[in-house]
PDB file of N, CA and C in Angstrom:
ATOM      1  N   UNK A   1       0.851  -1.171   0.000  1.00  0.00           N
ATOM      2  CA  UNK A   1       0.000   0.000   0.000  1.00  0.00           C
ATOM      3  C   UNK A   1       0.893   1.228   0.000  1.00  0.00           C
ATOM      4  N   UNK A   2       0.644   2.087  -0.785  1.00  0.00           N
ATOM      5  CA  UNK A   2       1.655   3.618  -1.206  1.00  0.00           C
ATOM      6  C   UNK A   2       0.843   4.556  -0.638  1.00  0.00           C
ATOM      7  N   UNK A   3       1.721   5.559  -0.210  1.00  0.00           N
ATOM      8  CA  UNK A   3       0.456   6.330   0.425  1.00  0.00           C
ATOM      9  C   UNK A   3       1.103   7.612   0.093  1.00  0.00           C
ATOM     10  N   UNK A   4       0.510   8.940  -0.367  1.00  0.00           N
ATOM     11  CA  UNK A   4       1.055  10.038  -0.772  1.00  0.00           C
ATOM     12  C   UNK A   4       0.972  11.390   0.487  1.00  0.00           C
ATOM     13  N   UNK A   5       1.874  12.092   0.274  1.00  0.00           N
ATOM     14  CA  UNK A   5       1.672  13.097   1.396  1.00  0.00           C
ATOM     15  C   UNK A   5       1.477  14.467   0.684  1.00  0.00           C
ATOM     16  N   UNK A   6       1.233  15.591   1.170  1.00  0.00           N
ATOM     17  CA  UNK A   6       1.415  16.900   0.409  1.00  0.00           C
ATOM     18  C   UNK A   6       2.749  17.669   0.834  1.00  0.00           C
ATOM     19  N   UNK A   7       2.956  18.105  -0.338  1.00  0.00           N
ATOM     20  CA  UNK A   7       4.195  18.900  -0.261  1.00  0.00           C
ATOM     21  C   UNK A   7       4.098  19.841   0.576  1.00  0.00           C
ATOM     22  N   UNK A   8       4.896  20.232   1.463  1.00  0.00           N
ATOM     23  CA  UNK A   8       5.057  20.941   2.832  1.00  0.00           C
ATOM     24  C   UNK A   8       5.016  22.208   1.731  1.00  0.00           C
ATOM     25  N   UNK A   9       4.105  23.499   2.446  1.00  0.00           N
ATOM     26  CA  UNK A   9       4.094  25.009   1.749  1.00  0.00           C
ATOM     27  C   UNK A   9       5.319  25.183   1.815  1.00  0.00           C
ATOM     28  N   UNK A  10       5.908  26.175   1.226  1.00  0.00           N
ATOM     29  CA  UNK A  10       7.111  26.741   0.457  1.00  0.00           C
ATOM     30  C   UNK A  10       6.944  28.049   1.870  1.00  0.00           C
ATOM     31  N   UNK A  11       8.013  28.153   2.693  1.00  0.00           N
ATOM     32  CA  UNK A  11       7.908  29.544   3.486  1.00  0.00           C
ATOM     33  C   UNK A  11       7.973  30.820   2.782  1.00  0.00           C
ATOM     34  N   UNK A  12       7.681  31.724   2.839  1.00  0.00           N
ATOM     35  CA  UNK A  12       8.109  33.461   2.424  1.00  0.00           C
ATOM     36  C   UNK A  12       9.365  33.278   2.640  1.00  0.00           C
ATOM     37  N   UNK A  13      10.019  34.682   2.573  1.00  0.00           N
ATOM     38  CA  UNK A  13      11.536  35.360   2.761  1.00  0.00           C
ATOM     39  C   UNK A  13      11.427  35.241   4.346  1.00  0.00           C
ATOM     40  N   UNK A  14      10.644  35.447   4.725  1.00  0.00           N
ATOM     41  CA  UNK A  14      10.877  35.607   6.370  1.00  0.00           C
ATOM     42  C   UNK A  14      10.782  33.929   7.125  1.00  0.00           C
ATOM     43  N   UNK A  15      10.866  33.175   6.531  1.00  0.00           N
ATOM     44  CA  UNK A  15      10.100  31.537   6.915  1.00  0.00           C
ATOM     45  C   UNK A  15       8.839  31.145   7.784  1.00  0.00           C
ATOM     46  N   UNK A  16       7.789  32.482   7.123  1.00  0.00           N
ATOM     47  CA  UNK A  16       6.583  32.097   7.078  1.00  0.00           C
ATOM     48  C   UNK A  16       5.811  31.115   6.595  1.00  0.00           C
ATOM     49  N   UNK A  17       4.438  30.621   6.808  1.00  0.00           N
ATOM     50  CA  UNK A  17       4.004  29.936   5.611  1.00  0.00           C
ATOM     51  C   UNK A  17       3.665  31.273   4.675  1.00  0.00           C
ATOM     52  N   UNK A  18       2.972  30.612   3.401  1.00  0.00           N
ATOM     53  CA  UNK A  18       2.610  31.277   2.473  1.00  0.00           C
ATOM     54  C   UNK A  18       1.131  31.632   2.740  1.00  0.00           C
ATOM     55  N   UNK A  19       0.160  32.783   2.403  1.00  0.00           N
ATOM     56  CA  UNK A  19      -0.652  33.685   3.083  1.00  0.00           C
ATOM     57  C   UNK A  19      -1.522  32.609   2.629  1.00  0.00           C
ATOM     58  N   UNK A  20      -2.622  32.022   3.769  1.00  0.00           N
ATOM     59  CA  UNK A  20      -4.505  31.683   3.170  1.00  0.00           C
ATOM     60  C   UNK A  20      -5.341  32.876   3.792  1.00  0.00           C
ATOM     61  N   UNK A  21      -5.520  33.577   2.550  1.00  0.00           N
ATOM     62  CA  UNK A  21      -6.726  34.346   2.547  1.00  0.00           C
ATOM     63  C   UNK A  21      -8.248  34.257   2.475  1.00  0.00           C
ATOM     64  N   UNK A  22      -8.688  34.062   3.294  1.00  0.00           N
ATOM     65  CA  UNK A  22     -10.454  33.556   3.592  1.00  0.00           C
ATOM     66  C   UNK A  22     -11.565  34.814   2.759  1.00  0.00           C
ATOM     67  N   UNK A  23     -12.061  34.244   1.733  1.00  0.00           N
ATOM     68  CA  UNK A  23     -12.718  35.124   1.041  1.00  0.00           C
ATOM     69  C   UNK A  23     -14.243  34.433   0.688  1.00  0.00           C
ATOM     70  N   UNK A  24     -15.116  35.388  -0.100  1.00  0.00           N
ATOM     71  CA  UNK A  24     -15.996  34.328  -0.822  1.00  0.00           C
ATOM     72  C   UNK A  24     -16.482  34.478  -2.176  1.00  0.00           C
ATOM     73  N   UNK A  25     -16.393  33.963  -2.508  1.00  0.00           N
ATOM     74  CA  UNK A  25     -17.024  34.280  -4.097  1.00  0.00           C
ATOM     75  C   UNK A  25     -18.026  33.349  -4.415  1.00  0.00           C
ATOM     76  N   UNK A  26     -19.108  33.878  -5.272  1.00  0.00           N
ATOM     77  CA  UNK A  26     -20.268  33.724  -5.493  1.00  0.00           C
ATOM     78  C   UNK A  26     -20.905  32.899  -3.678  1.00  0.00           C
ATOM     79  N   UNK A  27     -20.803  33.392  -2.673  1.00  0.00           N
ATOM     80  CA  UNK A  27     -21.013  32.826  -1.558  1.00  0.00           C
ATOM     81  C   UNK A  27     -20.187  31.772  -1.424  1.00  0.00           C
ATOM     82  N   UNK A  28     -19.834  31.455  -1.983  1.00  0.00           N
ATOM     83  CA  UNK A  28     -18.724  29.547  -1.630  1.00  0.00           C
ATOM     84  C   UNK A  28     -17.304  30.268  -0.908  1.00  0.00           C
ATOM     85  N   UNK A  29     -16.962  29.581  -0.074  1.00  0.00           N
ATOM     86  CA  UNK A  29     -15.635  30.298   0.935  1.00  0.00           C
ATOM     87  C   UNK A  29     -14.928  29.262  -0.508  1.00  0.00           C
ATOM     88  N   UNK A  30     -13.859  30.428  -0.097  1.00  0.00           N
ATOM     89  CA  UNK A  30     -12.300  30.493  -1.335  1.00  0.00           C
ATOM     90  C   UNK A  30     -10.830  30.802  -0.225  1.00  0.00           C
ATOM     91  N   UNK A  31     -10.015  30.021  -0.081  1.00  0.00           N
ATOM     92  CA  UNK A  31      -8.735  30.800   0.599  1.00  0.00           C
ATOM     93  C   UNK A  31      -8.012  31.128  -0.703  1.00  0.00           C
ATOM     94  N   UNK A  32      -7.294  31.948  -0.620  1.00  0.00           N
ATOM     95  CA  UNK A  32      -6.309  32.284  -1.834  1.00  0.00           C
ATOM     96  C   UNK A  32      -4.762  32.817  -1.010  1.00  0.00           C
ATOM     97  N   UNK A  33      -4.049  32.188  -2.257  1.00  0.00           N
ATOM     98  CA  UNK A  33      -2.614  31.966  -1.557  1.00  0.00           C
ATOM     99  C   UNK A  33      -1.984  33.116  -1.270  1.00  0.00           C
ATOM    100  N   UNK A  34      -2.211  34.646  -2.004  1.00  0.00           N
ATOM    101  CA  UNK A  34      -1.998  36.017  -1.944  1.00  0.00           C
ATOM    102  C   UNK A  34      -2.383  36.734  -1.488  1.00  0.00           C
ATOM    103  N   UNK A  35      -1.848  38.052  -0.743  1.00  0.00           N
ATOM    104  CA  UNK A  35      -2.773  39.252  -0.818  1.00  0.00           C
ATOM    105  C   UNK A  35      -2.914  40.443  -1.863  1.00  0.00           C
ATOM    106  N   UNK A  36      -1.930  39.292  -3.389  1.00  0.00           N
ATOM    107  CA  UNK A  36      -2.148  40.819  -4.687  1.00  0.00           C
ATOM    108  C   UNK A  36      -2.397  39.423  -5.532  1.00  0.00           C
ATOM    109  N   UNK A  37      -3.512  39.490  -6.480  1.00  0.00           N
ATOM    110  CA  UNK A  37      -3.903  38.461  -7.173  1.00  0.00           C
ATOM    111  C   UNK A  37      -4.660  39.482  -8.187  1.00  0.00           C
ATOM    112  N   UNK A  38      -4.178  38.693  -9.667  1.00  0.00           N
ATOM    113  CA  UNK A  38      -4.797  39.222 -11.193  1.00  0.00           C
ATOM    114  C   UNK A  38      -6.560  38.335 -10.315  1.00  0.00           C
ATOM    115  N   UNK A  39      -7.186  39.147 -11.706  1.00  0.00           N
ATOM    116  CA  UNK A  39      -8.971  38.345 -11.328  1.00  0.00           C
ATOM    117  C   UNK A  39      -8.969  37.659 -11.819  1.00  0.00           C
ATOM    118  N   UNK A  40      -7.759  36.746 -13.006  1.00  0.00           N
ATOM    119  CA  UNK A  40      -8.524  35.441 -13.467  1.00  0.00           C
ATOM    120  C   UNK A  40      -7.737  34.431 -12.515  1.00  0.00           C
ATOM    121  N   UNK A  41      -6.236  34.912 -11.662  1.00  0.00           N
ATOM    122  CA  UNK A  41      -5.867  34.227  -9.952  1.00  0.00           C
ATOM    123  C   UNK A  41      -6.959  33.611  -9.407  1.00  0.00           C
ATOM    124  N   UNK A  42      -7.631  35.306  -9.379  1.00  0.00           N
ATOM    125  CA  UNK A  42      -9.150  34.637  -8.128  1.00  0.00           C
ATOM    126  C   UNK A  42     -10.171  33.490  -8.596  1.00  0.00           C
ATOM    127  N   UNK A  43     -10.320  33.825  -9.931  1.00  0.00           N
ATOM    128  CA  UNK A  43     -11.366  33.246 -10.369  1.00  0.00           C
ATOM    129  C   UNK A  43     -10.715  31.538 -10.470  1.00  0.00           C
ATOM    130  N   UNK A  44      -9.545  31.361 -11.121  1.00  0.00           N
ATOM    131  CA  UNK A  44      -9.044  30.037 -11.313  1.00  0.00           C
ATOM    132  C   UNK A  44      -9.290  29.450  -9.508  1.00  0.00           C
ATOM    133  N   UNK A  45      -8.530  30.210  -8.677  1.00  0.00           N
ATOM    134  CA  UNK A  45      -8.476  29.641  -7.332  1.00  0.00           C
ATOM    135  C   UNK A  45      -9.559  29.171  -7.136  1.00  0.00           C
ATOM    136  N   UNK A  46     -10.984  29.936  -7.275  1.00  0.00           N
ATOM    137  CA  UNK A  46     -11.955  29.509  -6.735  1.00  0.00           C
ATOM    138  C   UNK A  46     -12.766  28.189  -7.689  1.00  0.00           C
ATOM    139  N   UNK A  47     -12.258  28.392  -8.700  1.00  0.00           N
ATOM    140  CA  UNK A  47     -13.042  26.625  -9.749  1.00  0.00           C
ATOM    141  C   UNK A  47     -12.242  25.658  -8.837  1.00  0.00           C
ATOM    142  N   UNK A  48     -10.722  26.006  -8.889  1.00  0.00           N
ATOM    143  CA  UNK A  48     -10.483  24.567  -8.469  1.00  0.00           C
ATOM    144  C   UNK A  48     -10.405  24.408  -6.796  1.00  0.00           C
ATOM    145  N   UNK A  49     -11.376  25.555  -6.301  1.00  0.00           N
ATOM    146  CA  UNK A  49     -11.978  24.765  -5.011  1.00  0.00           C
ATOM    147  C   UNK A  49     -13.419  24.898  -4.733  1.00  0.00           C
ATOM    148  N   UNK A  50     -13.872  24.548  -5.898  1.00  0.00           N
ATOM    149  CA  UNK A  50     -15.444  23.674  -6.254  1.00  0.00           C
ATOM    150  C   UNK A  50     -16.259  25.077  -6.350  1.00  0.00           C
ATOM    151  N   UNK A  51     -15.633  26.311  -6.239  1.00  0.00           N
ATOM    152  CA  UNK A  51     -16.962  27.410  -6.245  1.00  0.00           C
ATOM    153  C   UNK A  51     -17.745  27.123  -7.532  1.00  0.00           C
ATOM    154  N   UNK A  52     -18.848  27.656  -7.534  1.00  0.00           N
ATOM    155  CA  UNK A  52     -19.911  27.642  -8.869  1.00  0.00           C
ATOM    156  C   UNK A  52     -19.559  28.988 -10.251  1.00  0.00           C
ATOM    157  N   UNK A  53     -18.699  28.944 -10.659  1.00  0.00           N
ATOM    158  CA  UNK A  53     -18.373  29.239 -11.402  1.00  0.00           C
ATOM    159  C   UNK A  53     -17.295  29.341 -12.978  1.00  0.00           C
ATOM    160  N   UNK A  54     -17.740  30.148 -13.792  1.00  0.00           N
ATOM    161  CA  UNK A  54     -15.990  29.317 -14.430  1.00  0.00           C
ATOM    162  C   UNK A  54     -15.187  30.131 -14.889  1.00  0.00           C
ATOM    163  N   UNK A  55     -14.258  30.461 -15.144  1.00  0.00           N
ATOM    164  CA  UNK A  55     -12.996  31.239 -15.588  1.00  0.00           C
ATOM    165  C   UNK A  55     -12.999  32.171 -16.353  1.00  0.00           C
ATOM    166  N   UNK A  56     -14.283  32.196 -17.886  1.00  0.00           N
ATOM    167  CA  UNK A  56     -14.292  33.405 -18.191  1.00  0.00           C
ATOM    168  C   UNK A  56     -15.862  34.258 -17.765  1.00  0.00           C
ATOM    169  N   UNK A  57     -16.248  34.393 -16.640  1.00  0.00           N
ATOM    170  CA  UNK A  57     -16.995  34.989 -15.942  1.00  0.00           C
ATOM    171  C   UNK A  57     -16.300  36.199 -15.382  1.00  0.00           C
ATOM    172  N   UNK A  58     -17.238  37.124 -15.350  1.00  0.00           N
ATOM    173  CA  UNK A  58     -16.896  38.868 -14.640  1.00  0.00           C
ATOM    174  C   UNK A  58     -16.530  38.394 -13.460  1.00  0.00           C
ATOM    175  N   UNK A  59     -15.882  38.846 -13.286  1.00  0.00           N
ATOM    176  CA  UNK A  59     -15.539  39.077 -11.669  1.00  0.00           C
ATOM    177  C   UNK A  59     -15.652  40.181 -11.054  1.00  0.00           C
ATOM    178  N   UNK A  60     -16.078  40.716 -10.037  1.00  0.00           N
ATOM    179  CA  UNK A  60     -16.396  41.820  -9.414  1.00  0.00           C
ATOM    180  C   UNK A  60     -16.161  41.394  -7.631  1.00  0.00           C
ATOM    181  N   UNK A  61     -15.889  42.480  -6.860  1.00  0.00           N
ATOM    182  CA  UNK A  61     -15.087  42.756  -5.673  1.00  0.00           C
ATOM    183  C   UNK A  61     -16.081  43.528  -4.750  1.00  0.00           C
ATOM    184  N   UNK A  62     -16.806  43.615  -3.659  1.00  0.00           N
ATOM    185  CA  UNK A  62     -17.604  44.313  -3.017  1.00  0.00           C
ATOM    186  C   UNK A  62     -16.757  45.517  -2.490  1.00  0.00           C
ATOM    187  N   UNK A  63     -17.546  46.783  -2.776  1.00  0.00           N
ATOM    188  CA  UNK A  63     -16.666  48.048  -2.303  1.00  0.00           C
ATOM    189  C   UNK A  63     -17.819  48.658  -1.660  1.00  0.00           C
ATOM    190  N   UNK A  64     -17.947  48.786  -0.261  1.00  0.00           N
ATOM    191  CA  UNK A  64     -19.214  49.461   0.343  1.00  0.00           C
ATOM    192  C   UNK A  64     -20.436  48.539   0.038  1.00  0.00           C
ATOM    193  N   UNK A  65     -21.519  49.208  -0.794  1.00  0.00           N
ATOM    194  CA  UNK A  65     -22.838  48.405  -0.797  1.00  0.00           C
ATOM    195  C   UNK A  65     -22.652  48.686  -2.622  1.00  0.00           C
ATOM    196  N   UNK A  66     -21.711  48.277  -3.247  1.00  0.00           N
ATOM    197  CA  UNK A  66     -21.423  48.564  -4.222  1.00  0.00           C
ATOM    198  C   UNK A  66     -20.529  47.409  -5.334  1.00  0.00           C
ATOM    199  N   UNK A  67     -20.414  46.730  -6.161  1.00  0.00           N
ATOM    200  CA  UNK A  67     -19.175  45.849  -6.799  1.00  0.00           C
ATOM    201  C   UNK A  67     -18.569  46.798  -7.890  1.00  0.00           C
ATOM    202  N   UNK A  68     -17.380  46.593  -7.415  1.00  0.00           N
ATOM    203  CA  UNK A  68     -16.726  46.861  -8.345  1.00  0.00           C
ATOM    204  C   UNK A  68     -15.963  45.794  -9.710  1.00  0.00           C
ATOM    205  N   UNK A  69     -16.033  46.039 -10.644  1.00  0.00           N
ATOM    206  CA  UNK A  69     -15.503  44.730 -11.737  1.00  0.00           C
ATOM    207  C   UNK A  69     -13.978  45.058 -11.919  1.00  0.00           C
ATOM    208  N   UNK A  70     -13.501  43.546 -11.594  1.00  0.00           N
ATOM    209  CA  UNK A  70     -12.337  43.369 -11.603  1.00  0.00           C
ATOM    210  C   UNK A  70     -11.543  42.600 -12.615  1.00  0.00           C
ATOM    211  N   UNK A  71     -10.618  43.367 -13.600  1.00  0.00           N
ATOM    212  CA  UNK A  71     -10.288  42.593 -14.879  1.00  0.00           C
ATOM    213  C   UNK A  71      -9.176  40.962 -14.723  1.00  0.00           C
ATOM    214  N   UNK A  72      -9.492  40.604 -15.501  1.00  0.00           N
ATOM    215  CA  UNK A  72      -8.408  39.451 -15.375  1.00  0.00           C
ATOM    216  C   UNK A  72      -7.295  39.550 -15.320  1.00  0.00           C
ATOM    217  N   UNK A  73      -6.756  40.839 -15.813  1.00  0.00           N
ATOM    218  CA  UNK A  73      -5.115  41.336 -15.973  1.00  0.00           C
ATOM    219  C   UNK A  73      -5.034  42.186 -14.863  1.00  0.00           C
ATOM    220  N   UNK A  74      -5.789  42.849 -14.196  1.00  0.00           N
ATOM    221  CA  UNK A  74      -5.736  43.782 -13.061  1.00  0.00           C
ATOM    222  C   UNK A  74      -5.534  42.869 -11.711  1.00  0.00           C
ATOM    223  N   UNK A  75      -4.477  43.456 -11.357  1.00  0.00           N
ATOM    224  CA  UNK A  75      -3.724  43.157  -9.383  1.00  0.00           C
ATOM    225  C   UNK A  75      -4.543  44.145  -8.835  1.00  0.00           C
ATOM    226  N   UNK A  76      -5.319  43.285  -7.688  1.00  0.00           N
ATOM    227  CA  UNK A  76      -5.915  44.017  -6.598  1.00  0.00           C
ATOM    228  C   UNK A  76      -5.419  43.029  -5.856  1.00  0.00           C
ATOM    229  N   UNK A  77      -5.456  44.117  -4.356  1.00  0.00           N
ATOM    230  CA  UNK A  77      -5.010  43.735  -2.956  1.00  0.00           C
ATOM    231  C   UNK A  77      -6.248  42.829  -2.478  1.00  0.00           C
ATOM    232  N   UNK A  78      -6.120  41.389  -1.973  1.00  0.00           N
ATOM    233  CA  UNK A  78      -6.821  40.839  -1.418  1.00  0.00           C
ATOM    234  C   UNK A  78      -6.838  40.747  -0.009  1.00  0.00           C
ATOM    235  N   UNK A  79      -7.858  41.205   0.834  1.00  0.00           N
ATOM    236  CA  UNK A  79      -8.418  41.129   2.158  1.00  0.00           C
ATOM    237  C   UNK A  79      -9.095  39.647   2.966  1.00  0.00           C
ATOM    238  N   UNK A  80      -9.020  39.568   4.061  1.00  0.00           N
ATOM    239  CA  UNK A  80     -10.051  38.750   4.776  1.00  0.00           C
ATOM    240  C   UNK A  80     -11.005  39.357   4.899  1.00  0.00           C
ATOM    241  N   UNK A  81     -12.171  38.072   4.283  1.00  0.00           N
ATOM    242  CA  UNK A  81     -13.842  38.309   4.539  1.00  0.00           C
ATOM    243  C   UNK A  81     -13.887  38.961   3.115  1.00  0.00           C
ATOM    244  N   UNK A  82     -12.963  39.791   2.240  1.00  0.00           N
ATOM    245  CA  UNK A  82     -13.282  40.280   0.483  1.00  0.00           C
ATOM    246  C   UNK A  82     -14.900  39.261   0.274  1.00  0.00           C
ATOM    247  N   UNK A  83     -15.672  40.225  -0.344  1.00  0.00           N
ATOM    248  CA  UNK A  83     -16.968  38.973  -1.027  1.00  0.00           C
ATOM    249  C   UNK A  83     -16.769  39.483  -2.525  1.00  0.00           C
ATOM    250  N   UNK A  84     -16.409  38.933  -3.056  1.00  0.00           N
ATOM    251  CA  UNK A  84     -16.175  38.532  -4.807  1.00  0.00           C
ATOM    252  C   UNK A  84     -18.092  37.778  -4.704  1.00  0.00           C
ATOM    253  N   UNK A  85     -18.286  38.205  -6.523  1.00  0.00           N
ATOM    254  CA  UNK A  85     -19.428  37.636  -7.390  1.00  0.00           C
ATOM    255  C   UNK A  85     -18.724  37.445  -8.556  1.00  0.00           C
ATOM    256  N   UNK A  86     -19.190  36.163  -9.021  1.00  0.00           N
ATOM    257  CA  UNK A  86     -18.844  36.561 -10.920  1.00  0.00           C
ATOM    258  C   UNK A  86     -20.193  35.568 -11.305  1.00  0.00           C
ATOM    259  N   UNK A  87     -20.127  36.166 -12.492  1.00  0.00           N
ATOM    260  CA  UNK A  87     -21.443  36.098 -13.629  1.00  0.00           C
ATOM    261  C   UNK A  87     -20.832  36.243 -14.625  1.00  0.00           C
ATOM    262  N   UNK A  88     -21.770  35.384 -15.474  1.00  0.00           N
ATOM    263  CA  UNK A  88     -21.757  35.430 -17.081  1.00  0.00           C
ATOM    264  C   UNK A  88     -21.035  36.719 -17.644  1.00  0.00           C
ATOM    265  N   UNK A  89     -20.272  36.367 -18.226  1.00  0.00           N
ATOM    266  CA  UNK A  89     -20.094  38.177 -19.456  1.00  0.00           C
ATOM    267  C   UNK A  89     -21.835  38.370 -19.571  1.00  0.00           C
ATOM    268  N   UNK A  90     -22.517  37.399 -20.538  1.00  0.00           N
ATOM    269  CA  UNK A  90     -23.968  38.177 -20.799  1.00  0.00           C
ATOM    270  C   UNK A  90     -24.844  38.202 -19.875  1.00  0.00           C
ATOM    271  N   UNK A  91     -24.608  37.632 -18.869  1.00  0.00           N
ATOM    272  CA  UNK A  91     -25.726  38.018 -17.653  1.00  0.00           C
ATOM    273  C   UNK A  91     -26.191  39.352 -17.057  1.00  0.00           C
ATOM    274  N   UNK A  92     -27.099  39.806 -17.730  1.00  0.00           N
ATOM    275  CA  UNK A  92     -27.432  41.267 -17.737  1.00  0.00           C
ATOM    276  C   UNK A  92     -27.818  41.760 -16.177  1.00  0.00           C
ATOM    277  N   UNK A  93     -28.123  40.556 -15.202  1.00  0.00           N
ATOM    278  CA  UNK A  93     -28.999  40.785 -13.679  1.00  0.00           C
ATOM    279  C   UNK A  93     -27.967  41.584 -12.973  1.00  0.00           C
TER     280      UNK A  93
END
């Protein structure tokens, strides 16, 4: 019987671990490994941890009682508790 382990995180410069950031997108909790991530970062992070969505969907960032849309090539600073949505490009709602 073989049994596999996970590769121990990689420390920072300081021999930290590497950052889990607790976020949510489309409501499904997401950690993400950064606190500066492009939006298709976020968006990939969150498919491959089962959120309901897929990769070329808008992404947008809660600012106040407000979203802001966040491009796939654009670095924004990621927070704890951030609530990300993404939707269809044509989803007009």
């Amino acid at each position: 019987m073989s049994t596999t382990t996970e590769p121990e995180p990689a420390a920072d410069r300081h021999g930290r671990p590497p950052a889990r950031i607790a976020v949510t997108v489309n409501n499904d909790p997401v950690e993400l490994p950064a606190h500066r991530m492009t939006g298709a970062e976020i968006k990939a992070a969150a498919v491959e941890q089962g959120a309901d969505l897929q990769t070329d969907f808008q992404l947008s960032v809660k600012k106040g009682k407000h979203y802001d849309v966040v491009g796939d090539d654009e670095v924004i600073s990621v927070h704890k508790g951030q609530e990300f949505i993404a939707v269809a490009a044509d989803d007009n709602s």
